[in-house]
C-alpha atoms as a PDB file:
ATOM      1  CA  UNK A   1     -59.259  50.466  14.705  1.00  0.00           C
ATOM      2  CA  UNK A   2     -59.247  47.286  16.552  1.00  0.00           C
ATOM      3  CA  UNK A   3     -58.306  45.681  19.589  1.00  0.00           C
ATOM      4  CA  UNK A   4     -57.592  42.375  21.502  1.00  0.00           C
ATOM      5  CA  UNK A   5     -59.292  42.557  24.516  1.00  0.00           C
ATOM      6  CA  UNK A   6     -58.023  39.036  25.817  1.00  0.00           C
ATOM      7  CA  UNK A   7     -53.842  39.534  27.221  1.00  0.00           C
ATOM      8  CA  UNK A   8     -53.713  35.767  26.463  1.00  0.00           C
ATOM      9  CA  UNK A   9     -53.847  35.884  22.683  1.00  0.00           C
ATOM     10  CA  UNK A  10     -51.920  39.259  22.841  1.00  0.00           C
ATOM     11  CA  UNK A  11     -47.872  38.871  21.928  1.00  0.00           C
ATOM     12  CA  UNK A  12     -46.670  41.282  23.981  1.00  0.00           C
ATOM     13  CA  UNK A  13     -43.262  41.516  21.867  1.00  0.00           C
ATOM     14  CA  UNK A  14     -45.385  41.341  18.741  1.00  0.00           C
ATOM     15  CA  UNK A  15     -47.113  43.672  16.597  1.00  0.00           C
ATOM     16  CA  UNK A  16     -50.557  42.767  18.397  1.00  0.00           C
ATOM     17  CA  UNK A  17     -48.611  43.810  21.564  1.00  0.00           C
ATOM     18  CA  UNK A  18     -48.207  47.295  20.069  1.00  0.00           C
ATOM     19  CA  UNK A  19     -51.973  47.452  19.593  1.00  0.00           C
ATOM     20  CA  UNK A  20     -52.790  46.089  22.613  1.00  0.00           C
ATOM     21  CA  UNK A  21     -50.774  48.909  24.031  1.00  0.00           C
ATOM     22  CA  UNK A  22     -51.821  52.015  22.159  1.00  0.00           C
ATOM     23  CA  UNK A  23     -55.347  50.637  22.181  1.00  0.00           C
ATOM     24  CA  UNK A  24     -55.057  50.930  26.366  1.00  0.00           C
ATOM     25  CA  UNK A  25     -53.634  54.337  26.004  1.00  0.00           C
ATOM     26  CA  UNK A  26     -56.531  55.630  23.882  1.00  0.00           C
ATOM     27  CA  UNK A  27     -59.121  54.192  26.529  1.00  0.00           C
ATOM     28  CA  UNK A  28     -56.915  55.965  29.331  1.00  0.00           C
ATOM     29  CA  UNK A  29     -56.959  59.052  27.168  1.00  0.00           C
ATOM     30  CA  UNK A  30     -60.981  58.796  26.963  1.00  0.00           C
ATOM     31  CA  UNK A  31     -61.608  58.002  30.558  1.00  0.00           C
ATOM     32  CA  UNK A  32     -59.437  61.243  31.552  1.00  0.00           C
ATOM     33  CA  UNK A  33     -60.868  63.335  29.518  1.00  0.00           C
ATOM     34  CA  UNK A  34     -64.440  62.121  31.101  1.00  0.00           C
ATOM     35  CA  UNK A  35     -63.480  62.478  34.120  1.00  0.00           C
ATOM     36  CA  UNK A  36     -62.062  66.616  34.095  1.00  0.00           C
ATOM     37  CA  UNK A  37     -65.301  67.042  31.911  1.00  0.00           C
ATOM     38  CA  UNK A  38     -63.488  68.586  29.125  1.00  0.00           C
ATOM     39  CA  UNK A  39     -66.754  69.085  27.411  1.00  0.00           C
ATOM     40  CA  UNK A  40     -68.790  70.123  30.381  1.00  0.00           C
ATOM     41  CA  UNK A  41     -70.580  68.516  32.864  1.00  0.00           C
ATOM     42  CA  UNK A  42     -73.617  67.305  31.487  1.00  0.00           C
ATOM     43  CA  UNK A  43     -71.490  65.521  28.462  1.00  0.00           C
ATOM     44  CA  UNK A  44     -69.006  62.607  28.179  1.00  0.00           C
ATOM     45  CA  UNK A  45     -66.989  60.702  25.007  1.00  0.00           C
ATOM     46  CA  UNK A  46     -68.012  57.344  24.305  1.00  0.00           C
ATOM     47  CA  UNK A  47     -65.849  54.482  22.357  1.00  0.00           C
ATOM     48  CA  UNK A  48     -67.245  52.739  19.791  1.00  0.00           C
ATOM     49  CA  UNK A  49     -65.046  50.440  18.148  1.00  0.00           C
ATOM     50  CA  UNK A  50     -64.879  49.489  14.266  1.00  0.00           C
ATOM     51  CA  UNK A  51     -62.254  47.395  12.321  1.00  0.00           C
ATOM     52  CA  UNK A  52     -61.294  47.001   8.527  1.00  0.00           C
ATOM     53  CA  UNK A  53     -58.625  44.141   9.285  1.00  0.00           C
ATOM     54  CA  UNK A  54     -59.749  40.496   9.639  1.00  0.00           C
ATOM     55  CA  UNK A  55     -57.302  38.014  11.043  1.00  0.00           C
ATOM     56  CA  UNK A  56     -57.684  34.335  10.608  1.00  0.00           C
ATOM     57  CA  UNK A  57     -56.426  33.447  14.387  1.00  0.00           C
ATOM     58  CA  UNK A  58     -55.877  35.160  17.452  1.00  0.00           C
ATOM     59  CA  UNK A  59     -52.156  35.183  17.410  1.00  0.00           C
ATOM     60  CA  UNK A  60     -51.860  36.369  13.338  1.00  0.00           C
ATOM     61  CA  UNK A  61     -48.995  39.008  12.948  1.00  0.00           C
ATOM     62  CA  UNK A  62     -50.420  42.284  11.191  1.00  0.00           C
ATOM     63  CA  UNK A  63     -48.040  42.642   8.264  1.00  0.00           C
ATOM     64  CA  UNK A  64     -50.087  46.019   6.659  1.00  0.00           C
ATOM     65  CA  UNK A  65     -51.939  44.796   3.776  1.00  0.00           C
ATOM     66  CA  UNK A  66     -54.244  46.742   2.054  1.00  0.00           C
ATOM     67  CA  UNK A  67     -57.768  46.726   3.658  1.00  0.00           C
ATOM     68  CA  UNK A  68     -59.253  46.987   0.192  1.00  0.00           C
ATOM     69  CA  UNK A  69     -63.102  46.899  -0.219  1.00  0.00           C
ATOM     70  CA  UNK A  70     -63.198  46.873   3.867  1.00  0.00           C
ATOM     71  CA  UNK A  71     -61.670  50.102   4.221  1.00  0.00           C
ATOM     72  CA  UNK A  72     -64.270  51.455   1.866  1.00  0.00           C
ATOM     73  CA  UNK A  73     -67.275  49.618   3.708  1.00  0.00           C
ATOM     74  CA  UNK A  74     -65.956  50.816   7.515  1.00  0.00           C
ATOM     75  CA  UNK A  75     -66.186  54.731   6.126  1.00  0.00           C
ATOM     76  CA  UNK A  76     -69.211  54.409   4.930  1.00  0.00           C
ATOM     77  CA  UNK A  77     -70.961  52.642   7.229  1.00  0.00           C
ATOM     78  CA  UNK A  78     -69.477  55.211  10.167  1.00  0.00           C
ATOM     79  CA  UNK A  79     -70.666  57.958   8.221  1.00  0.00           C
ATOM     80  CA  UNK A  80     -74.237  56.551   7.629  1.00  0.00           C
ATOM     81  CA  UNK A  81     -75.409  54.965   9.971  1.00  0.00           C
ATOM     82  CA  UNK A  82     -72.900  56.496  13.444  1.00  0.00           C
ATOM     83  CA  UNK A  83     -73.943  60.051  12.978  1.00  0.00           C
ATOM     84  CA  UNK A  84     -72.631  60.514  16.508  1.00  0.00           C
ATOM     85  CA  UNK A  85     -69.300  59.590  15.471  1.00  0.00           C
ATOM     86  CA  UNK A  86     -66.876  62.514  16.205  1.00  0.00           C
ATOM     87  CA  UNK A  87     -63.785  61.487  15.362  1.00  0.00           C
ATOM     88  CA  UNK A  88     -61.510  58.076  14.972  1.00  0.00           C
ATOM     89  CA  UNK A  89     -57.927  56.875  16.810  1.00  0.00           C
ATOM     90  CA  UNK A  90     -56.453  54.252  14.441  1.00  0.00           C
ATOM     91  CA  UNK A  91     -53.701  52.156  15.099  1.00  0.00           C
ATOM     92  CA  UNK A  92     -53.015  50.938  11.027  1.00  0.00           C
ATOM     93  CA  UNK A  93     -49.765  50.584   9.029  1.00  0.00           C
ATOM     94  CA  UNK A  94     -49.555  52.964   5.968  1.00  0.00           C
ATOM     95  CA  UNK A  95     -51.020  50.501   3.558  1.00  0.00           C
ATOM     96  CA  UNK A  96     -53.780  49.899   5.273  1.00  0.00           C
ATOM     97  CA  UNK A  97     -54.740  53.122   6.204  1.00  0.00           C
ATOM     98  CA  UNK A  98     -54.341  55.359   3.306  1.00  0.00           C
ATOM     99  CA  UNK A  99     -58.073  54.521   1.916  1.00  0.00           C
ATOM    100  CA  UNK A 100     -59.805  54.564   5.514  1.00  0.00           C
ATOM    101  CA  UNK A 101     -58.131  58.027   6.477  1.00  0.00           C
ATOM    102  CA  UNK A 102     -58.711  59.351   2.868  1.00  0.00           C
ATOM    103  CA  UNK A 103     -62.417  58.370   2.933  1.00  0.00           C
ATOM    104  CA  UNK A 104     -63.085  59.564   6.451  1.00  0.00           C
ATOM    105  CA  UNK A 105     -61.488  63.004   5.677  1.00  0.00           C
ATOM    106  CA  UNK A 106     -64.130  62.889   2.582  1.00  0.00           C
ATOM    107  CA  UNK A 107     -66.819  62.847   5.434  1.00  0.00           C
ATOM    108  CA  UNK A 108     -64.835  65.493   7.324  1.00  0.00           C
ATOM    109  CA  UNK A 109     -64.410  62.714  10.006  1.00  0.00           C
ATOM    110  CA  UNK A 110     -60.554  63.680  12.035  1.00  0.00           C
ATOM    111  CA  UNK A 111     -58.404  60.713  11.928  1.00  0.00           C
ATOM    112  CA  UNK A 112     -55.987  60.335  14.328  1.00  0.00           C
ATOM    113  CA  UNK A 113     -53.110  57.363  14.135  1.00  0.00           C
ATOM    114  CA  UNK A 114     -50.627  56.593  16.371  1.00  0.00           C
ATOM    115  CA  UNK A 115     -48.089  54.572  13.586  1.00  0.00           C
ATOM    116  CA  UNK A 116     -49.014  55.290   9.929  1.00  0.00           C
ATOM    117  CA  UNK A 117     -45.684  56.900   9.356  1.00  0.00           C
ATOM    118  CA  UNK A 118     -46.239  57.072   5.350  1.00  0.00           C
ATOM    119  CA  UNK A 119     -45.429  60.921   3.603  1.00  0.00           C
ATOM    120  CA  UNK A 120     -49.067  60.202   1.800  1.00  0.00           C
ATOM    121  CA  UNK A 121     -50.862  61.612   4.009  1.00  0.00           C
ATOM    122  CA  UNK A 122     -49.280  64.934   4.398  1.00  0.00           C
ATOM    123  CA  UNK A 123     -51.238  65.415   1.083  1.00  0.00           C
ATOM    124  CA  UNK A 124     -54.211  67.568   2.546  1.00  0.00           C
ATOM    125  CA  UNK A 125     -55.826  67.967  -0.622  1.00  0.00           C
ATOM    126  CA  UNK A 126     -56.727  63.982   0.089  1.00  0.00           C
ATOM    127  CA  UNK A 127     -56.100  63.771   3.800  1.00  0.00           C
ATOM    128  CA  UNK A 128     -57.645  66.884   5.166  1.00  0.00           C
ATOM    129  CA  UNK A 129     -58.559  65.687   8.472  1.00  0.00           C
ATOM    130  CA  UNK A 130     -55.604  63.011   9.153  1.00  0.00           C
ATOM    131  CA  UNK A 131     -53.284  63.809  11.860  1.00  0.00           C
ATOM    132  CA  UNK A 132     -50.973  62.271  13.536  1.00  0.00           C
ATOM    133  CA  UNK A 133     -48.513  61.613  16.494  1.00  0.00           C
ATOM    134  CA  UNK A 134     -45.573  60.959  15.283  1.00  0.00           C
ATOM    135  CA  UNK A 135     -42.545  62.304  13.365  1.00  0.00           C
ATOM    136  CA  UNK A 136     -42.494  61.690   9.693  1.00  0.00           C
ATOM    137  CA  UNK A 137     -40.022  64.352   8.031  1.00  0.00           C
ATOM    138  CA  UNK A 138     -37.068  61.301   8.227  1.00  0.00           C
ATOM    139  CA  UNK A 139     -35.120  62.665   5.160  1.00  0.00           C
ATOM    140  CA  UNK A 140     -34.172  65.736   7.475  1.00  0.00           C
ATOM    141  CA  UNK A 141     -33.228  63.715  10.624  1.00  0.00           C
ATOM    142  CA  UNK A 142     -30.974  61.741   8.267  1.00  0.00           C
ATOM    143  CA  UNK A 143     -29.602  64.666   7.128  1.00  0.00           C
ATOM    144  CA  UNK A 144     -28.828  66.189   9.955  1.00  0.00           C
ATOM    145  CA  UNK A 145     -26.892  63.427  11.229  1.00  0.00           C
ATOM    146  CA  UNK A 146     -24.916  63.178   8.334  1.00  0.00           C
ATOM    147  CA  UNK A 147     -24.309  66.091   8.470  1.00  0.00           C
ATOM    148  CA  UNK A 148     -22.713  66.173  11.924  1.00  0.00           C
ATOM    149  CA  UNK A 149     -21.054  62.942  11.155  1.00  0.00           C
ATOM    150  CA  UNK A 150     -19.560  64.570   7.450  1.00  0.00           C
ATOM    151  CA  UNK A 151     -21.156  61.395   5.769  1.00  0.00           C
ATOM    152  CA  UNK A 152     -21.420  62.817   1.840  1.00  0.00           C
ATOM    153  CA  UNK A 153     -22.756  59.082   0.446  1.00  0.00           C
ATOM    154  CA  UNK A 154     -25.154  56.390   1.266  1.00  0.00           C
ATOM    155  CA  UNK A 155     -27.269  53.664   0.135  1.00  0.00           C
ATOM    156  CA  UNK A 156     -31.136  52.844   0.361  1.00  0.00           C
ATOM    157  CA  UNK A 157     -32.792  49.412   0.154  1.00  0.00           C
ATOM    158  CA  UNK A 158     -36.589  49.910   0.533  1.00  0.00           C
ATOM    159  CA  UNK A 159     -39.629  47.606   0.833  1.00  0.00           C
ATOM    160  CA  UNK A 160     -41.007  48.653  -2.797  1.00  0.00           C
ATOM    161  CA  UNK A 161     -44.869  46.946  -2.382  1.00  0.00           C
ATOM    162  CA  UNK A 162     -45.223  48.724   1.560  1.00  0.00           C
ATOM    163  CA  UNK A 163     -46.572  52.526   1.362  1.00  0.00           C
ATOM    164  CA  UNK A 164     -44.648  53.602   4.312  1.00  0.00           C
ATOM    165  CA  UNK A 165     -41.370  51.584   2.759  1.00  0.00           C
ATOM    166  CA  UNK A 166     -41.734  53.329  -0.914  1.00  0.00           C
ATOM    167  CA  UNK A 167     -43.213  56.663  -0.101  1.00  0.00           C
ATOM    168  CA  UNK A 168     -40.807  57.271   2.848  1.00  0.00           C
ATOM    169  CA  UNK A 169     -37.476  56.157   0.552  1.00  0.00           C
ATOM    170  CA  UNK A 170     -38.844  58.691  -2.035  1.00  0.00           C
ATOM    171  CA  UNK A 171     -39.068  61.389   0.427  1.00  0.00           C
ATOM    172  CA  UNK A 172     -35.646  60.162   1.840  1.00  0.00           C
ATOM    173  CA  UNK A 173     -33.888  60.426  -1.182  1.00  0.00           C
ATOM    174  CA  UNK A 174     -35.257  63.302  -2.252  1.00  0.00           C
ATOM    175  CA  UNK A 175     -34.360  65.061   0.795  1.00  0.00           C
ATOM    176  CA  UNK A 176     -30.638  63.751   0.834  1.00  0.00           C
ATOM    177  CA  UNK A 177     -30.578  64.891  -2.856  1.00  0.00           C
ATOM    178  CA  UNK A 178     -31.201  68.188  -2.108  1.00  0.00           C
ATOM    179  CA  UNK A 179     -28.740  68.872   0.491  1.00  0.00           C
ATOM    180  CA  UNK A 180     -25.849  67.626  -1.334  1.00  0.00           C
ATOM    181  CA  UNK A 181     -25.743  63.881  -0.067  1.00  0.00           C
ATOM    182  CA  UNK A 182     -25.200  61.126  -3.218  1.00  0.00           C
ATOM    183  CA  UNK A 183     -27.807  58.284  -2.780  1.00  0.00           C
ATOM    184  CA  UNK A 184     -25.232  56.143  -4.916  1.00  0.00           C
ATOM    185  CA  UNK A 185     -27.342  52.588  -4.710  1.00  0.00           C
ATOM    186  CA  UNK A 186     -31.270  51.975  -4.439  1.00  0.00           C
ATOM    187  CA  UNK A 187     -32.722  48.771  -4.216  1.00  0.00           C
ATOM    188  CA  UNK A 188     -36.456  48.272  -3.865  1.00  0.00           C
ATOM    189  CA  UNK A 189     -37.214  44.059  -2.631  1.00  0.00           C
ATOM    190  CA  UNK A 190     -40.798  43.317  -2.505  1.00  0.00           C
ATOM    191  CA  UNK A 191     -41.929  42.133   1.264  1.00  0.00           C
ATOM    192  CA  UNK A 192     -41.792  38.185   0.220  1.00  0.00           C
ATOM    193  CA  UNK A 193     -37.985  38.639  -1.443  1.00  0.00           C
ATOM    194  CA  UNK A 194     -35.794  35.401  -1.657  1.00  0.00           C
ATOM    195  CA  UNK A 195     -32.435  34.668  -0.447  1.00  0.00           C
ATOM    196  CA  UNK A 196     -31.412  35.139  -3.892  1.00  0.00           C
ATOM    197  CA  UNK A 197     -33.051  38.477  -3.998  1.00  0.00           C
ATOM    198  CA  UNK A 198     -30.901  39.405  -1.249  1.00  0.00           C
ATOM    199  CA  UNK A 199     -27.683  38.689  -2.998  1.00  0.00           C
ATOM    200  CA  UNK A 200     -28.681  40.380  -5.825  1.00  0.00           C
ATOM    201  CA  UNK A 201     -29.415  43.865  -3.633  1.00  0.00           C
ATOM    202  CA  UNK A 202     -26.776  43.027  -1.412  1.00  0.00           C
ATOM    203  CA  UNK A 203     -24.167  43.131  -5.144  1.00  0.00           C
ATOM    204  CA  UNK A 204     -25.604  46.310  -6.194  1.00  0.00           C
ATOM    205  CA  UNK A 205     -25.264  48.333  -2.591  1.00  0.00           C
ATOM    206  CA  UNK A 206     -21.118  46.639  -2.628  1.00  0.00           C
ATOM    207  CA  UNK A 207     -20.104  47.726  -6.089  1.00  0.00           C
ATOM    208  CA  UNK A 208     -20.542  51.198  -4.703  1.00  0.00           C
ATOM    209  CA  UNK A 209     -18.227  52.620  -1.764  1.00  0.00           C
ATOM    210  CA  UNK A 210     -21.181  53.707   0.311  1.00  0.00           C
ATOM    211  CA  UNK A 211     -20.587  52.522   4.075  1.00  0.00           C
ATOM    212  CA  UNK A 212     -23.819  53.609   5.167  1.00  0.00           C
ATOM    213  CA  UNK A 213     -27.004  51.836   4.808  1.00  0.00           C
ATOM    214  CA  UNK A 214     -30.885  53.064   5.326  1.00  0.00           C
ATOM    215  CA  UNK A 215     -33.514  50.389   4.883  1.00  0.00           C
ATOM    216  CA  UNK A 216     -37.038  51.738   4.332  1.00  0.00           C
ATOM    217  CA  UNK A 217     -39.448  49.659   5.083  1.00  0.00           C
ATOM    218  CA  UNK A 218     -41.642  47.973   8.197  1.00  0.00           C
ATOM    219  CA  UNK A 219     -40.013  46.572  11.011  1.00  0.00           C
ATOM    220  CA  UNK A 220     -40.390  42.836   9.480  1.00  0.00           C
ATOM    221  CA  UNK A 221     -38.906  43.791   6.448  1.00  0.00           C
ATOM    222  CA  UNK A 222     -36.215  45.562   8.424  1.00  0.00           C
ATOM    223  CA  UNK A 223     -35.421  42.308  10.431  1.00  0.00           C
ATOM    224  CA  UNK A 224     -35.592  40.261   7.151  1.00  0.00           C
ATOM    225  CA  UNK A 225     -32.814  42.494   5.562  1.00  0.00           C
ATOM    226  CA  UNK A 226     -30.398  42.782   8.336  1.00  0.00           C
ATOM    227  CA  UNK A 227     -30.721  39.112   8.964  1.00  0.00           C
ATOM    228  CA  UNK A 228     -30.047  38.606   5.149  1.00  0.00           C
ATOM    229  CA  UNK A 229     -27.197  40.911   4.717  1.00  0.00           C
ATOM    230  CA  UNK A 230     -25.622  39.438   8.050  1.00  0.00           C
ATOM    231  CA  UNK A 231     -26.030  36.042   6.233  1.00  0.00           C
ATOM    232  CA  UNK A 232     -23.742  37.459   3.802  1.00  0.00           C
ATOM    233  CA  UNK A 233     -21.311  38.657   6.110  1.00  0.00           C
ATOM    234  CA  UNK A 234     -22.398  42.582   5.692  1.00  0.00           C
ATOM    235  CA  UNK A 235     -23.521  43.777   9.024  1.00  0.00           C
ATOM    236  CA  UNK A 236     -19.982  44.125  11.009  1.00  0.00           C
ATOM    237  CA  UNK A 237     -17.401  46.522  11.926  1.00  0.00           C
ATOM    238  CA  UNK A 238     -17.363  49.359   9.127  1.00  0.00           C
ATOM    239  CA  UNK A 239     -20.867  49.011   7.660  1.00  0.00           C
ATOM    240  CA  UNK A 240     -23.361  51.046   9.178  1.00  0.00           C
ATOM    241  CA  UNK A 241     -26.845  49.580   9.170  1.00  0.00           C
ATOM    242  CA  UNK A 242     -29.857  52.628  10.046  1.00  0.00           C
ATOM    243  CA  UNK A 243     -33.511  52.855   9.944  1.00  0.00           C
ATOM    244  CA  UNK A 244     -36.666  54.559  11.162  1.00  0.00           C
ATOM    245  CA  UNK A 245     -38.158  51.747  12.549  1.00  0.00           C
ATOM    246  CA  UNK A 246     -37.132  49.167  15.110  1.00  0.00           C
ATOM    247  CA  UNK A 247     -36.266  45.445  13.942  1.00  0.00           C
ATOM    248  CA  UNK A 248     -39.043  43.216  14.916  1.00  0.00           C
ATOM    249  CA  UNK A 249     -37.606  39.737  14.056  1.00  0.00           C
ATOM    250  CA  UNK A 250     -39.777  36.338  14.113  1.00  0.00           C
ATOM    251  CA  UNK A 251     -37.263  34.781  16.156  1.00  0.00           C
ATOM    252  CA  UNK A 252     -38.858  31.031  15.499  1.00  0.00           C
ATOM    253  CA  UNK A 253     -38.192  31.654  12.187  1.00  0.00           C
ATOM    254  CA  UNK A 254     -34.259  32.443  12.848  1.00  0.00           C
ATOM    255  CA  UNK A 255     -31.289  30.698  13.646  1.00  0.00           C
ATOM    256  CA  UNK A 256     -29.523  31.543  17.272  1.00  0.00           C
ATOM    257  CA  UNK A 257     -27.209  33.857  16.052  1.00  0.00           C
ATOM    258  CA  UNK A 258     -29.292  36.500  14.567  1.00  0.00           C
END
C-alpha cells in the first residue's frame, strides 16, 4: 500500500519494480474510471495512500516480512480517522498482508491485492472482503499437467517461515494427494537456509525416484534453491525443476554461471 514515486530509486528488475508497476496501473485504473464518471457526474475517486512496510533505504528489496504491530495500526487508523475510505488496492506478499486484509475485512473495508497469492485468505470467515486478481488454486494446475504428462510422483521443497511458501505447499499436496499423485519427498528450508541446509534437502528429494520438482515459496527463495541444487549438480537434463512463481535472482550475489 505503498509506492516509489522517484524511477531513480526504483529497480526496475526488482521487486520495487513490480510495485512501481502495479502501483501505475492502479492510478491508471483510478483516472479512467474518473474520467467515464462511473459514479456519476457530480462524483470522482480519490487516492489516498497508506503503508505498513518501512524500508531502511530507497533501494531495500521487499522480502515479505510480517508487518506486525504496523499492520494493526494502518487498519485502525483508516477506519477511524478516513471515514471516506472506500476501499484499498494493496500490492503485499502473503506474510505481510494476512493481518492488514484480515483487519480491514473486520471494518468491512474491500481489499483488493494484486500478488498475495497465499490459500489464507480464501478463508471468508476471516477475509470477508479480500479479493483478488490472481489465480491461486495451483494444486489443480499441477495436476492437470501431470496429468497430461502421466507424471504419478513428485517432490516439494517449500519455504516453511513464508505464508504463501507453507500455505500454498499444503494446499499443493493436498490437492496432488487427492487425485492419486504420491508427494514422495517434502522438505520445508526456512528463507535464511545454509549451503548445508541445501545438501541436506537436496539428500532427502534423491533417495526417492521422483524426477519432478515443485518449490513453494517466493521468487527469492525460488532463485536461492535452484541456484543451490544447480551447485550440486541437480538442475540438468532429466530433473524437472517447476514453480508458481518466477525466479528473481540477486545476481550480485551470484557467480556468472547461474
Amino acid at each position: 500500500m505503498g509506492m516509489m514515486s522517484n524511477l531513480t530509486e526504483v529497480d526496475l528488475n526488482g521487486l520495487s519494480g513490480h510495485l512501481y508497476w502495479n502501483d501505475i496501473a492502479m492510478v491508471a485504473a483510478v483516472e479512467m474510471a474518473n474520467n467515464m464518471s462511473i459514479l456519476g457526474a457530480s462524483s470522482s475517486i480519490a487516492i489516498k495512500r497508506f503503508t505498513d512496510c518501512k524500508l531502511s533505504s530507497p533501494d531495500e528489496q521487499y522480502t515479505g516480512n510480517s508487518g506486525g504491530f504496523a499492520s494493526s495500526i494502518v487498519a485502525q487508523d483508516i477506519a477511524e480517522n478516513h471515514h471516506d475510505v472506500i476501499g484499498a488496492v494493496g500490492y503485499e506478499f502473503s506474510t505481510t498482508a494476512s493481518g492488514l486484509a484480515e483487519a480491514l475485512s473486520f471494518h468491512k473495508i474491500p481489499y483488493c491485492s494484486s500478488v498475495s497469492g497465499s490459500p489464507r485468505f480464501r478463508n471468508k470467515a476471516n477475509y470477508s472482503y479480500m479479493f483478488r486478481t490472481i489465480s491461486t488454486d495451483y494444486g489443480e494446475h499441477l495436476y492437470q499437467l501431470y496429468r497430461a504428462w502421466n507424471i504419478r510422483q513428485v517432490a516439494i521443497i517449500y519455504q516453511s517461515d513464508d505464508d504463501l511458501g507453507f500455505q500454498t505447499f499444503i494446499s499443493i499436496d493436498s490437492a496432488l494427494r487427492d487425485r492419486g499423485i504420491v508427494v514422495v519427498s517434502k522438505v520445508g528450508l526456512r528463507t535464511d537456509f545454509s549451503p548445508a541446509d541445501a545438501q541436506y534437502a537436496a539428500l532427502l528429494i534423491m533417495r526417492t525416484t521422483a524426477r519432478y520438482f515443485i518449490i513453494s515459496g517466493t521468487q527469492e527463495f525460488v532463485s536461492e534453491i535452484i541456484y543451490r541444487m544447480g551447485k550440486l549438480d541437480l538442475v540438468k537434463a532429466g530433473r524437472v525443476w517447476m514453480s508458481y512463481n518466477t525466479p528473481l535472482p540477486r545476481i550480485d550475489e551470484y557467480d556468472q554461471e547461474y
